[in-house]
PDB file of N, CA and C in Angstrom:
ATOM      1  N   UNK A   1      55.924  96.967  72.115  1.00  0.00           N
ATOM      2  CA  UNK A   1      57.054  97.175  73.009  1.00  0.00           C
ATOM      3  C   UNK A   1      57.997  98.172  72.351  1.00  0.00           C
ATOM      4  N   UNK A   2      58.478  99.471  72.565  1.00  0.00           N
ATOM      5  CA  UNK A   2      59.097 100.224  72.313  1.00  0.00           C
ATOM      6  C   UNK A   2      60.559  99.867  72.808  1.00  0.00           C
ATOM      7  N   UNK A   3      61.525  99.902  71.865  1.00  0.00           N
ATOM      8  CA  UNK A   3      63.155  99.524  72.184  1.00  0.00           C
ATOM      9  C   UNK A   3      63.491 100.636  71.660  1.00  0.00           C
ATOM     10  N   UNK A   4      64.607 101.393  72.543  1.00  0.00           N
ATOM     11  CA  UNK A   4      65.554 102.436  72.213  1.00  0.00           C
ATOM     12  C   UNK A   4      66.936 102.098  73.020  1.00  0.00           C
ATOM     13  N   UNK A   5      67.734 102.913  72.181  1.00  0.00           N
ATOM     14  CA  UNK A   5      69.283 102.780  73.305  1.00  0.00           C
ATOM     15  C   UNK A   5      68.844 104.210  73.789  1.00  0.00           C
ATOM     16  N   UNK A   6      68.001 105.258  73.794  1.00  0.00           N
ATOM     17  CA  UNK A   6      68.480 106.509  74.676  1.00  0.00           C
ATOM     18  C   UNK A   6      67.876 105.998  76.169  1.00  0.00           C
ATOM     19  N   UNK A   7      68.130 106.853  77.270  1.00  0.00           N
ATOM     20  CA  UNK A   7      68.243 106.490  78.283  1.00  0.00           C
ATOM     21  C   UNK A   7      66.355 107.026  78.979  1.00  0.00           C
ATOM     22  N   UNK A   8      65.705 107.807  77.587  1.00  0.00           N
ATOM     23  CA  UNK A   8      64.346 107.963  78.138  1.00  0.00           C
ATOM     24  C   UNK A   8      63.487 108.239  77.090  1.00  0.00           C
ATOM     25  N   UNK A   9      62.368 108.447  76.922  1.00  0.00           N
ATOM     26  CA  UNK A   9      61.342 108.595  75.739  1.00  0.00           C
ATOM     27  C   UNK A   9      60.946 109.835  76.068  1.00  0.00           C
ATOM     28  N   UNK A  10      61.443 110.542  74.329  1.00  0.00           N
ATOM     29  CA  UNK A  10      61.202 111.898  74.454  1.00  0.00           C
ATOM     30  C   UNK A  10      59.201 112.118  74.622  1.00  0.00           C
ATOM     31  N   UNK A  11      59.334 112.988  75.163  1.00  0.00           N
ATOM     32  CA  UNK A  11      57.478 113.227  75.200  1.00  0.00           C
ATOM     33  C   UNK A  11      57.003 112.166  75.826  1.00  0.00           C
ATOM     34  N   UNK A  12      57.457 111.083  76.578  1.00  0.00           N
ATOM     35  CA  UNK A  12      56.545 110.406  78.008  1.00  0.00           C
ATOM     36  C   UNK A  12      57.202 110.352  79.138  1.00  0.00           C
ATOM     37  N   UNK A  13      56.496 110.099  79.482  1.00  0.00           N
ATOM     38  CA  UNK A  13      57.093 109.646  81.328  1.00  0.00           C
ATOM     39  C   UNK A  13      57.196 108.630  81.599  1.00  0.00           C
ATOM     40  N   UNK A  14      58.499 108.495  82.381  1.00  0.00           N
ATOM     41  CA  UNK A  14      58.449 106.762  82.924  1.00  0.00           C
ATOM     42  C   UNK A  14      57.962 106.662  84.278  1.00  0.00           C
ATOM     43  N   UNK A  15      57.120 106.117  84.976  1.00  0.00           N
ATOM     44  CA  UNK A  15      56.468 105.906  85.594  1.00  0.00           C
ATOM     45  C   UNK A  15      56.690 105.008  86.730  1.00  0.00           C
ATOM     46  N   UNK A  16      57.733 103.706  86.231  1.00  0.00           N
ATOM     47  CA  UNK A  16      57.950 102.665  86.554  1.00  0.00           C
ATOM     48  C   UNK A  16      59.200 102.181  86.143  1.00  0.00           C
ATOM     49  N   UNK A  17      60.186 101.914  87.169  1.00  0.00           N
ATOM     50  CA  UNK A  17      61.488 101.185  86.422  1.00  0.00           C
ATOM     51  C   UNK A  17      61.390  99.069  87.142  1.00  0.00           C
ATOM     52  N   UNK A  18      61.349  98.443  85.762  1.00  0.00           N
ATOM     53  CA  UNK A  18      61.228  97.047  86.320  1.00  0.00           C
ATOM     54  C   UNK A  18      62.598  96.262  86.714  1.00  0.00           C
ATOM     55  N   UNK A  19      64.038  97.111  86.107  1.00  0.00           N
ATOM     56  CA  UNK A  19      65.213  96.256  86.308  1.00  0.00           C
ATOM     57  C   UNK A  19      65.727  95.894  85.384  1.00  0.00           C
ATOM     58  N   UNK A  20      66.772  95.750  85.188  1.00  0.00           N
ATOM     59  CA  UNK A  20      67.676  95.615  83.829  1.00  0.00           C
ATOM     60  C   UNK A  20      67.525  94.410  83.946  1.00  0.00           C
ATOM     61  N   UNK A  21      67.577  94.199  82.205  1.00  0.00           N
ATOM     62  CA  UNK A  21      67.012  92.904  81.513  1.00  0.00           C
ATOM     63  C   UNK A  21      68.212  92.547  80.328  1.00  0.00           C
ATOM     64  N   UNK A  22      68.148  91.782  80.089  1.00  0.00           N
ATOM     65  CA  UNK A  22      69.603  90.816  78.963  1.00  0.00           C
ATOM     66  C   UNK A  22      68.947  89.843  78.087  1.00  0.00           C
ATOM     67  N   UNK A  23      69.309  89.413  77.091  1.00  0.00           N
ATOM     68  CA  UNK A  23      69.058  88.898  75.733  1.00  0.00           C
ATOM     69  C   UNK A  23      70.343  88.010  75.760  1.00  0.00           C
ATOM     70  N   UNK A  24      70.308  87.256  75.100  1.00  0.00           N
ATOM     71  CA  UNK A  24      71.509  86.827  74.193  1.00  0.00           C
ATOM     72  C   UNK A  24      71.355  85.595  73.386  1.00  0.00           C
ATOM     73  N   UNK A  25      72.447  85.601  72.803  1.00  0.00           N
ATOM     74  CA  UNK A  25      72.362  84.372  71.662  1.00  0.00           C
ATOM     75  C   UNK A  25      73.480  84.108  71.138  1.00  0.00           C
ATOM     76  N   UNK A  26      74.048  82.778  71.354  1.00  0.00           N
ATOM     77  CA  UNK A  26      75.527  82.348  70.659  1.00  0.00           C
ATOM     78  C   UNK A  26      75.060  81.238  69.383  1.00  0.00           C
ATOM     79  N   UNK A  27      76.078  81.519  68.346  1.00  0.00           N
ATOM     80  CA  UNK A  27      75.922  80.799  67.506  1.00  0.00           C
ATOM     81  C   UNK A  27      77.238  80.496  66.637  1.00  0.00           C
ATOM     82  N   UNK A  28      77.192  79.097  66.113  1.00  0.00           N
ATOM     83  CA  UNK A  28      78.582  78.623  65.917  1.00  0.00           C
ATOM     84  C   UNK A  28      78.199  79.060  64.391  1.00  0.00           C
ATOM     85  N   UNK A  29      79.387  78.807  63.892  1.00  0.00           N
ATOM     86  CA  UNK A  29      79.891  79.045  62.580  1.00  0.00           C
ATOM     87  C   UNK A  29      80.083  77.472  62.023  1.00  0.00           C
ATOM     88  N   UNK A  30      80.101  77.168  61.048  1.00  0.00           N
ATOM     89  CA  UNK A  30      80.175  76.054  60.437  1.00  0.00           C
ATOM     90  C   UNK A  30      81.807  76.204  59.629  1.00  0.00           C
ATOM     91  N   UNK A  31      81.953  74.772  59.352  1.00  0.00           N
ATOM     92  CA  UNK A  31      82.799  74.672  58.401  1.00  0.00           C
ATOM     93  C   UNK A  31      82.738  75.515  56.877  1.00  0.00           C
ATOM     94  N   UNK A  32      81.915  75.017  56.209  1.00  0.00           N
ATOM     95  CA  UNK A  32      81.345  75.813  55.291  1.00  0.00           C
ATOM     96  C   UNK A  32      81.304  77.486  55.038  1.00  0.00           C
ATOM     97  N   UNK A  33      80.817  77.732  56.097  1.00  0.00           N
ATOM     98  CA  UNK A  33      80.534  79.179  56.196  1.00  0.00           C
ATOM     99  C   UNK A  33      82.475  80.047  56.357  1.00  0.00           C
ATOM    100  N   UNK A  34      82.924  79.203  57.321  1.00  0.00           N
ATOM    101  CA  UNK A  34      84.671  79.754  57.735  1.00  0.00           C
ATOM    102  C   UNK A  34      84.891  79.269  56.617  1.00  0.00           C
ATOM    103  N   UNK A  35      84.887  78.317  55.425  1.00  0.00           N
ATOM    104  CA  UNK A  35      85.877  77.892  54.528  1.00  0.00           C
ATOM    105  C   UNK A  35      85.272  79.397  53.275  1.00  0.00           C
ATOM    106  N   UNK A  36      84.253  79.649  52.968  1.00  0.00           N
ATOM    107  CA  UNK A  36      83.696  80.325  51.744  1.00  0.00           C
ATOM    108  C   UNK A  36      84.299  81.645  52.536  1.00  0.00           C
ATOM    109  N   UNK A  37      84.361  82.359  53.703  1.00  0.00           N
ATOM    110  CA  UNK A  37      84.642  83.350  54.563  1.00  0.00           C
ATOM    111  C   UNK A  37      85.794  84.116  54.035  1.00  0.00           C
ATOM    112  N   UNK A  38      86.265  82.418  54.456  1.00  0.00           N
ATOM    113  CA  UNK A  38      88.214  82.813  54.050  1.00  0.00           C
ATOM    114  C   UNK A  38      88.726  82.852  52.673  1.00  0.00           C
ATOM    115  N   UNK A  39      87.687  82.576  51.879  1.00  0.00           N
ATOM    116  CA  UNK A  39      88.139  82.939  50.499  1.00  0.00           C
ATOM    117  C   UNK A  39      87.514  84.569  49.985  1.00  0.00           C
ATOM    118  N   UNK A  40      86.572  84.421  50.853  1.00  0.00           N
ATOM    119  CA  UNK A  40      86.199  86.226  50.616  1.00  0.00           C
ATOM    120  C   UNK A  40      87.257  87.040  51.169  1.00  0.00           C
ATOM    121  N   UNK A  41      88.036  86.669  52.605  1.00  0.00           N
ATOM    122  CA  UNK A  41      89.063  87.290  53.031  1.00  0.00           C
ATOM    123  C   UNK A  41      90.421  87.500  51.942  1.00  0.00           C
ATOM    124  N   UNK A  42      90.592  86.535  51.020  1.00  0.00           N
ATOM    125  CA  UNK A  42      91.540  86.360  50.138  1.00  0.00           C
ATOM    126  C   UNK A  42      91.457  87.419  49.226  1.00  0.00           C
ATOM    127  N   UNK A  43      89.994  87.091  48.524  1.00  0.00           N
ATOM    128  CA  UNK A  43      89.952  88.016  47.411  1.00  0.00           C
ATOM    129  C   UNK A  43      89.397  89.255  47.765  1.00  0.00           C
ATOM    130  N   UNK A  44      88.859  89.556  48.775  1.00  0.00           N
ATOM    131  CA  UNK A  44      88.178  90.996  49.549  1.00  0.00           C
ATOM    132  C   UNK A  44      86.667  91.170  49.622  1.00  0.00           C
ATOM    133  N   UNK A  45      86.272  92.024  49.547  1.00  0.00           N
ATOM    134  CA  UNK A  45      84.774  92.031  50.501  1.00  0.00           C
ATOM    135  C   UNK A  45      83.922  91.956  51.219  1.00  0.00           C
ATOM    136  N   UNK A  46      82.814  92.129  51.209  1.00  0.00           N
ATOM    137  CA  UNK A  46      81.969  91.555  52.854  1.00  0.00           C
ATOM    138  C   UNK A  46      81.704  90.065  52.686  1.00  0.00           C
ATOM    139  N   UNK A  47      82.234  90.003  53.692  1.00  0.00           N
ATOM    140  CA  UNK A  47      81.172  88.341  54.046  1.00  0.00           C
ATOM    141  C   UNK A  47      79.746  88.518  54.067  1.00  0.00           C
ATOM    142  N   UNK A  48      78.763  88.003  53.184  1.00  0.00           N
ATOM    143  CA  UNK A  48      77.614  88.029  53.367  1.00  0.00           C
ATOM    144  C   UNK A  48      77.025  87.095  54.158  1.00  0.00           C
ATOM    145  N   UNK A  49      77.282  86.194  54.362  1.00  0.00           N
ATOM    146  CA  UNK A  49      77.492  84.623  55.220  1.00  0.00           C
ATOM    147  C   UNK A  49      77.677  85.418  56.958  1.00  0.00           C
ATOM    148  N   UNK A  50      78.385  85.871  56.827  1.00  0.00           N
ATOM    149  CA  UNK A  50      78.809  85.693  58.142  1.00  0.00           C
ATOM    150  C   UNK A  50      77.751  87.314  58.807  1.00  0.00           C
ATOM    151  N   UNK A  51      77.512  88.270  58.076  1.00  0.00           N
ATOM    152  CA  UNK A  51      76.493  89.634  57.985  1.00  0.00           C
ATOM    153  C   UNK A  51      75.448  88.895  58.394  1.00  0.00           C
ATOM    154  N   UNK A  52      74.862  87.542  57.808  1.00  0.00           N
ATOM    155  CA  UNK A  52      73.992  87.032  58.013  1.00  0.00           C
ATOM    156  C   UNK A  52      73.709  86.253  59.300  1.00  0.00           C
ATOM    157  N   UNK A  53      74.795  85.793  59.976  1.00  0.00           N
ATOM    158  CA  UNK A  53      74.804  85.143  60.775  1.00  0.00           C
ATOM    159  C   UNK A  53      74.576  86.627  62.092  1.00  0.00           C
ATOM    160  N   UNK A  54      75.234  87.322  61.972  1.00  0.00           N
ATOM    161  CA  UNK A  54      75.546  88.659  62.906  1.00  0.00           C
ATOM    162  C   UNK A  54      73.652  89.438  63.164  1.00  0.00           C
ATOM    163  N   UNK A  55      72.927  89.014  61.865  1.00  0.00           N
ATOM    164  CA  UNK A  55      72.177  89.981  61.603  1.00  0.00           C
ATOM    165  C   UNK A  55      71.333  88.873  62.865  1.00  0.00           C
ATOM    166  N   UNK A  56      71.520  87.693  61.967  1.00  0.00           N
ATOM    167  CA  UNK A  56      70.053  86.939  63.059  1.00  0.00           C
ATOM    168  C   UNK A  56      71.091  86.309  64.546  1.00  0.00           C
ATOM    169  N   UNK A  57      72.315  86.702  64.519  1.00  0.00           N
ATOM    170  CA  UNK A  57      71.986  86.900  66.327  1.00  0.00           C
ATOM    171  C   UNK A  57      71.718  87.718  67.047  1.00  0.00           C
ATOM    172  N   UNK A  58      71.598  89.272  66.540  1.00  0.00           N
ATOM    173  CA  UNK A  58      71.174  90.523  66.992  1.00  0.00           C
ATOM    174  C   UNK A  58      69.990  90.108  67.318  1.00  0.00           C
ATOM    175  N   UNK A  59      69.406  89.674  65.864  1.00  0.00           N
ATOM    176  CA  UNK A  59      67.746  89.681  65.840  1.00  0.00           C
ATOM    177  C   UNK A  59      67.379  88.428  66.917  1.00  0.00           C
ATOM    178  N   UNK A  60      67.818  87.457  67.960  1.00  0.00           N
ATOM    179  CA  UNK A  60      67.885  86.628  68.503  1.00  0.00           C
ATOM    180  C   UNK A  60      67.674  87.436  69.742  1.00  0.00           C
ATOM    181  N   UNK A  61      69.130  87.956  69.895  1.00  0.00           N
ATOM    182  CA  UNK A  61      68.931  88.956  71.398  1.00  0.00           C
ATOM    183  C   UNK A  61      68.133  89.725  71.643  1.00  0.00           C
ATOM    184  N   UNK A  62      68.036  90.779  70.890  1.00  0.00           N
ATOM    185  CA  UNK A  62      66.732  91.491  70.696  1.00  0.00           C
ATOM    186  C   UNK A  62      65.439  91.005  71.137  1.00  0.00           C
ATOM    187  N   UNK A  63      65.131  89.984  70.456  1.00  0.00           N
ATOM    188  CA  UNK A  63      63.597  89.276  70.788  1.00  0.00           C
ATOM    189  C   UNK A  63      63.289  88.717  72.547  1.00  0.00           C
ATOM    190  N   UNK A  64      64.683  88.037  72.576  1.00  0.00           N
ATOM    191  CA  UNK A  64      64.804  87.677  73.987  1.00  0.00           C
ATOM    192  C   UNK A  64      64.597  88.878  75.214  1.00  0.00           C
ATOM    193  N   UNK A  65      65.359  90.027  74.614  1.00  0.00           N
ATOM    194  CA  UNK A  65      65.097  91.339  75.473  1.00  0.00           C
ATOM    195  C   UNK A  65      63.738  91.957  75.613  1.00  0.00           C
ATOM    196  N   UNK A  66      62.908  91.450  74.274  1.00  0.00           N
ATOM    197  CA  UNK A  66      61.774  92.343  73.950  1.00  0.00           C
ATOM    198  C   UNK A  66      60.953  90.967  74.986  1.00  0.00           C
ATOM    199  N   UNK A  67      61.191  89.997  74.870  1.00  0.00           N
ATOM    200  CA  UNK A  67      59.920  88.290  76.076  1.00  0.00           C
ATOM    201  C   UNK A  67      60.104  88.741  77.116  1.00  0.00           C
ATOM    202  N   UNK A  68      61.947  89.001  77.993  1.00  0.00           N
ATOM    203  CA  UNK A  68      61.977  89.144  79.092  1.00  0.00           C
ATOM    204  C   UNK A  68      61.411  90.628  79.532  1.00  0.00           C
ATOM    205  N   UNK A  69      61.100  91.828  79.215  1.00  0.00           N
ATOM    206  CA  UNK A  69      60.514  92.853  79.411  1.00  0.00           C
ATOM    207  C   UNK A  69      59.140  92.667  79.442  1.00  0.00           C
ATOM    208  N   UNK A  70      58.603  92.344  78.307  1.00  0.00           N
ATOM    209  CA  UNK A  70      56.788  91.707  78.579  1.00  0.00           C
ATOM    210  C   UNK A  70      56.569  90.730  79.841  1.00  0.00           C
ATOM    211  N   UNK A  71      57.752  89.994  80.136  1.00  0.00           N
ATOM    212  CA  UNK A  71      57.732  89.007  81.323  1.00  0.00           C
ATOM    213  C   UNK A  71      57.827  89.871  82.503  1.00  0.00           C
ATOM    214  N   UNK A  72      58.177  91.040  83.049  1.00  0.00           N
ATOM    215  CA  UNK A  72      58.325  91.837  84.031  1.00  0.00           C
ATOM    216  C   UNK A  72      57.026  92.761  84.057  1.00  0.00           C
ATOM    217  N   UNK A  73      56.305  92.887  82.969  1.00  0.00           N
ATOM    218  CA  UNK A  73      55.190  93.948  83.068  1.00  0.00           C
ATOM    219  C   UNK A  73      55.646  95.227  81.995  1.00  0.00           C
ATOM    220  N   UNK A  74      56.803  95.298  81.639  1.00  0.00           N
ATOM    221  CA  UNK A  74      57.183  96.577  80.959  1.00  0.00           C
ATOM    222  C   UNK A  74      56.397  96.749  79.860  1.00  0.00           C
ATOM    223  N   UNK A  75      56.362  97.906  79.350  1.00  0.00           N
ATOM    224  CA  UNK A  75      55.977  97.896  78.130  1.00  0.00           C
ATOM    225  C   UNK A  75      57.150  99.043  77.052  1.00  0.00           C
ATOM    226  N   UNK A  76      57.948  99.362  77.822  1.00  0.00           N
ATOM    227  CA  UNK A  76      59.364  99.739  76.809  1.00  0.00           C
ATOM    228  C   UNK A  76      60.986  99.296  77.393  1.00  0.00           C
ATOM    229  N   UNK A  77      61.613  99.467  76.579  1.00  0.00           N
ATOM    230  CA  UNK A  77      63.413  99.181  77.167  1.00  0.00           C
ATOM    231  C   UNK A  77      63.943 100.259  76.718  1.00  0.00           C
ATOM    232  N   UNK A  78      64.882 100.955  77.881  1.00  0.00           N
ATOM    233  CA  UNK A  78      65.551 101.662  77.515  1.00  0.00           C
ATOM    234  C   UNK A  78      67.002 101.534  77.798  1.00  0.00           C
ATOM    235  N   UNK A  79      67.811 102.531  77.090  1.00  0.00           N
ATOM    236  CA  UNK A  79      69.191 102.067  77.413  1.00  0.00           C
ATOM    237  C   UNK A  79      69.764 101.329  76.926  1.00  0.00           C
ATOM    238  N   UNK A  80      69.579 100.806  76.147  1.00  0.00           N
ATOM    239  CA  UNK A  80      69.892  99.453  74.734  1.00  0.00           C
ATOM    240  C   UNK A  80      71.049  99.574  74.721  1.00  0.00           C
ATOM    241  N   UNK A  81      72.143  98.418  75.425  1.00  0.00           N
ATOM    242  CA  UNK A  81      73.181  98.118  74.270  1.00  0.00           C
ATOM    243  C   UNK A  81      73.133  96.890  73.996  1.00  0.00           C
ATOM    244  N   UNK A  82      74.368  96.881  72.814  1.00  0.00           N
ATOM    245  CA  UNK A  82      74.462  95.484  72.441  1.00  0.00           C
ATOM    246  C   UNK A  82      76.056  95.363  72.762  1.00  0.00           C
ATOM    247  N   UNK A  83      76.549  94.033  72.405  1.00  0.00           N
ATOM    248  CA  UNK A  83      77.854  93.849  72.823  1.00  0.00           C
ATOM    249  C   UNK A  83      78.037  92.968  71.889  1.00  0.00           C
ATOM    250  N   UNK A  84      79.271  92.760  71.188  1.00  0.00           N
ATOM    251  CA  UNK A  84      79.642  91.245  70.272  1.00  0.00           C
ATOM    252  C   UNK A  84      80.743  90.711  70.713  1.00  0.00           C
ATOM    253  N   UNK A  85      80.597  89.112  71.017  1.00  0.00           N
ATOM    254  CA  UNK A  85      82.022  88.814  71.390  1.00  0.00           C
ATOM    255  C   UNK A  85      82.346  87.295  70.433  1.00  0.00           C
ATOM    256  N   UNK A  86      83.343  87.027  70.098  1.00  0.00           N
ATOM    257  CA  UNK A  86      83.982  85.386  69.841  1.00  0.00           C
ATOM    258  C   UNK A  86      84.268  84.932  70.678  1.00  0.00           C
ATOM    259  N   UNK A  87      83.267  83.813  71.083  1.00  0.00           N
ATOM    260  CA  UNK A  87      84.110  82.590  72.326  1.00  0.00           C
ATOM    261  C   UNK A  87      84.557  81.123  71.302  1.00  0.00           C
ATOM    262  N   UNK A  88      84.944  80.588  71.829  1.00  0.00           N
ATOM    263  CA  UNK A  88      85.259  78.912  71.851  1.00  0.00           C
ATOM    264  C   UNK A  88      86.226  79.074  71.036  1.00  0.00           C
ATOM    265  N   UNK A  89      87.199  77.252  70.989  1.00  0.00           N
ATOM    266  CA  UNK A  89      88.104  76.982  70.230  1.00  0.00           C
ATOM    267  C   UNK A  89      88.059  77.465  69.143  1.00  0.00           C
ATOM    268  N   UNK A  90      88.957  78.330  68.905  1.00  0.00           N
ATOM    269  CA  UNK A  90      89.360  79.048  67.070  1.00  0.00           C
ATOM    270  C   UNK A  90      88.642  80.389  66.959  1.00  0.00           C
ATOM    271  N   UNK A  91      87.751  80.489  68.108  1.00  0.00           N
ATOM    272  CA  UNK A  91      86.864  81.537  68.015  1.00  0.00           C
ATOM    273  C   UNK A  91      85.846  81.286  67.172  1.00  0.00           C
ATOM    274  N   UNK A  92      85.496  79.923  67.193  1.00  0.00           N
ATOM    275  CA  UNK A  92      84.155  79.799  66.249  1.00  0.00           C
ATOM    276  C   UNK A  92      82.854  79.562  66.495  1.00  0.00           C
ATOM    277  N   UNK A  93      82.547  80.216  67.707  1.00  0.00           N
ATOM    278  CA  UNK A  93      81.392  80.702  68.313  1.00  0.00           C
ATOM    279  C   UNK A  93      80.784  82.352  68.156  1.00  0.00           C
ATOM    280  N   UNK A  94      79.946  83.050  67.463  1.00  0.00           N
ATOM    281  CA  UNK A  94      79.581  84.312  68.167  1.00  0.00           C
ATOM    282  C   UNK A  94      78.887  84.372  68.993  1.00  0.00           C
ATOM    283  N   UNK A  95      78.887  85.859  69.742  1.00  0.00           N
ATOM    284  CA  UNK A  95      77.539  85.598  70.973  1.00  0.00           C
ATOM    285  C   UNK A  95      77.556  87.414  71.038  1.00  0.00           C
ATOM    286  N   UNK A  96      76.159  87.349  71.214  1.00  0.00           N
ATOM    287  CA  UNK A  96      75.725  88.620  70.414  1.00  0.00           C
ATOM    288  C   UNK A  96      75.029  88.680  71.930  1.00  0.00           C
ATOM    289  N   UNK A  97      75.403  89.966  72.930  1.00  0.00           N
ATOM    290  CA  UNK A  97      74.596  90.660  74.436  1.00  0.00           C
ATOM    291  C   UNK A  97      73.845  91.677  73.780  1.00  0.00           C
ATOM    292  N   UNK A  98      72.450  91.352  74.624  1.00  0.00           N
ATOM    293  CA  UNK A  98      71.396  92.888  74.536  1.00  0.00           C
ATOM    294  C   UNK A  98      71.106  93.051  75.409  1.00  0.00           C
ATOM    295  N   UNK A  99      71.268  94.406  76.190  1.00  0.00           N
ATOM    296  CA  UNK A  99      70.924  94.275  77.716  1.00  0.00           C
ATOM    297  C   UNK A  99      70.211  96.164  77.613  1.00  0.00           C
ATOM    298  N   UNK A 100      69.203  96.591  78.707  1.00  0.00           N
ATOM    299  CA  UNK A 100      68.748  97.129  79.073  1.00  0.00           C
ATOM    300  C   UNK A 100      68.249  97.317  79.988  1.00  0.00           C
ATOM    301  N   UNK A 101      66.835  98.875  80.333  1.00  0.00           N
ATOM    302  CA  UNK A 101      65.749  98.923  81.676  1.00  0.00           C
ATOM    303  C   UNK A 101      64.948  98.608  81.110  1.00  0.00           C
ATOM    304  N   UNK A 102      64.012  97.775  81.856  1.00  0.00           N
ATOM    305  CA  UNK A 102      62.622  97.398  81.027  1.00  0.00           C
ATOM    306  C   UNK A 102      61.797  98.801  81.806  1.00  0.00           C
ATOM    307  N   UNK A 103      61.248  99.172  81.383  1.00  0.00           N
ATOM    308  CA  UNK A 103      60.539 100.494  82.162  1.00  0.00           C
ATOM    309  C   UNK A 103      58.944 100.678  81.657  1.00  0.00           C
ATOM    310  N   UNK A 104      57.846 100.710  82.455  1.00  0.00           N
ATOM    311  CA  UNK A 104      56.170 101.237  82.121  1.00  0.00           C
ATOM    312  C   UNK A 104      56.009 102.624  81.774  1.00  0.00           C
ATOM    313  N   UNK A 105      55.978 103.271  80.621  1.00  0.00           N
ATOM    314  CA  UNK A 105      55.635 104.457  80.517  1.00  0.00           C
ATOM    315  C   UNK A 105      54.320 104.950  80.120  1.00  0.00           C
ATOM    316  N   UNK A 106      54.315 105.945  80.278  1.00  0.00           N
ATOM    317  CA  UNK A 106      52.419 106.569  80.101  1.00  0.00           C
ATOM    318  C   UNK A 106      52.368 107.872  79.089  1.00  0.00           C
TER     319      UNK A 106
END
């Protein structure tokens, strides 16, 4: 399955457009993770904790985008974005959008 954010694949043809398709994945944060966070916030640097958490909800949406496209017949997505947002009390939810065209190219 070919994933890009440009809007077409250089050197093929699309042939077929199946309909925009979405991913997503929310995931809470723990105590733990906000308490070690906020001491990295204190003394400075990246959160690696929380990079980590960001990395595998991308990698969450993503996958979901890449099932629901094989589920339509596609065999690429184009148009890729992603979106990040904080929901819930304190904001201690992330939720990571992947949305695209699932499209058949030749």
């Amino acid at each position: 399955m070919l994933m890009t954010t440009t809007p077409n694949i250089e050197g093929k043809k699309i042939v077929r457009y199946c309909g925009v398709i979405t991913g997503e994945a929310i995931l809470g944060a723990n105590i733990f993770k906000d308490m070690f966070a906020g001491i990295r916030d204190i003394v400075g640097g990246r959160s690696a904790t929380y990079e980590k958490e960001l990395q595998r909800a991308r990698d969450i949406a993503l996958a979901e985008l890449r099932e629901r496209a094989s589920q339509v017949g596609a065999n690429a997505v184009v148009g890729i974005d992603l979106d990040y947002e904080v929901l819930g009390q304190g904001n201690g939810m992330l939720m990571v959008s992947a949305s695209g065209t699932a499209v058949v190219f030749e």
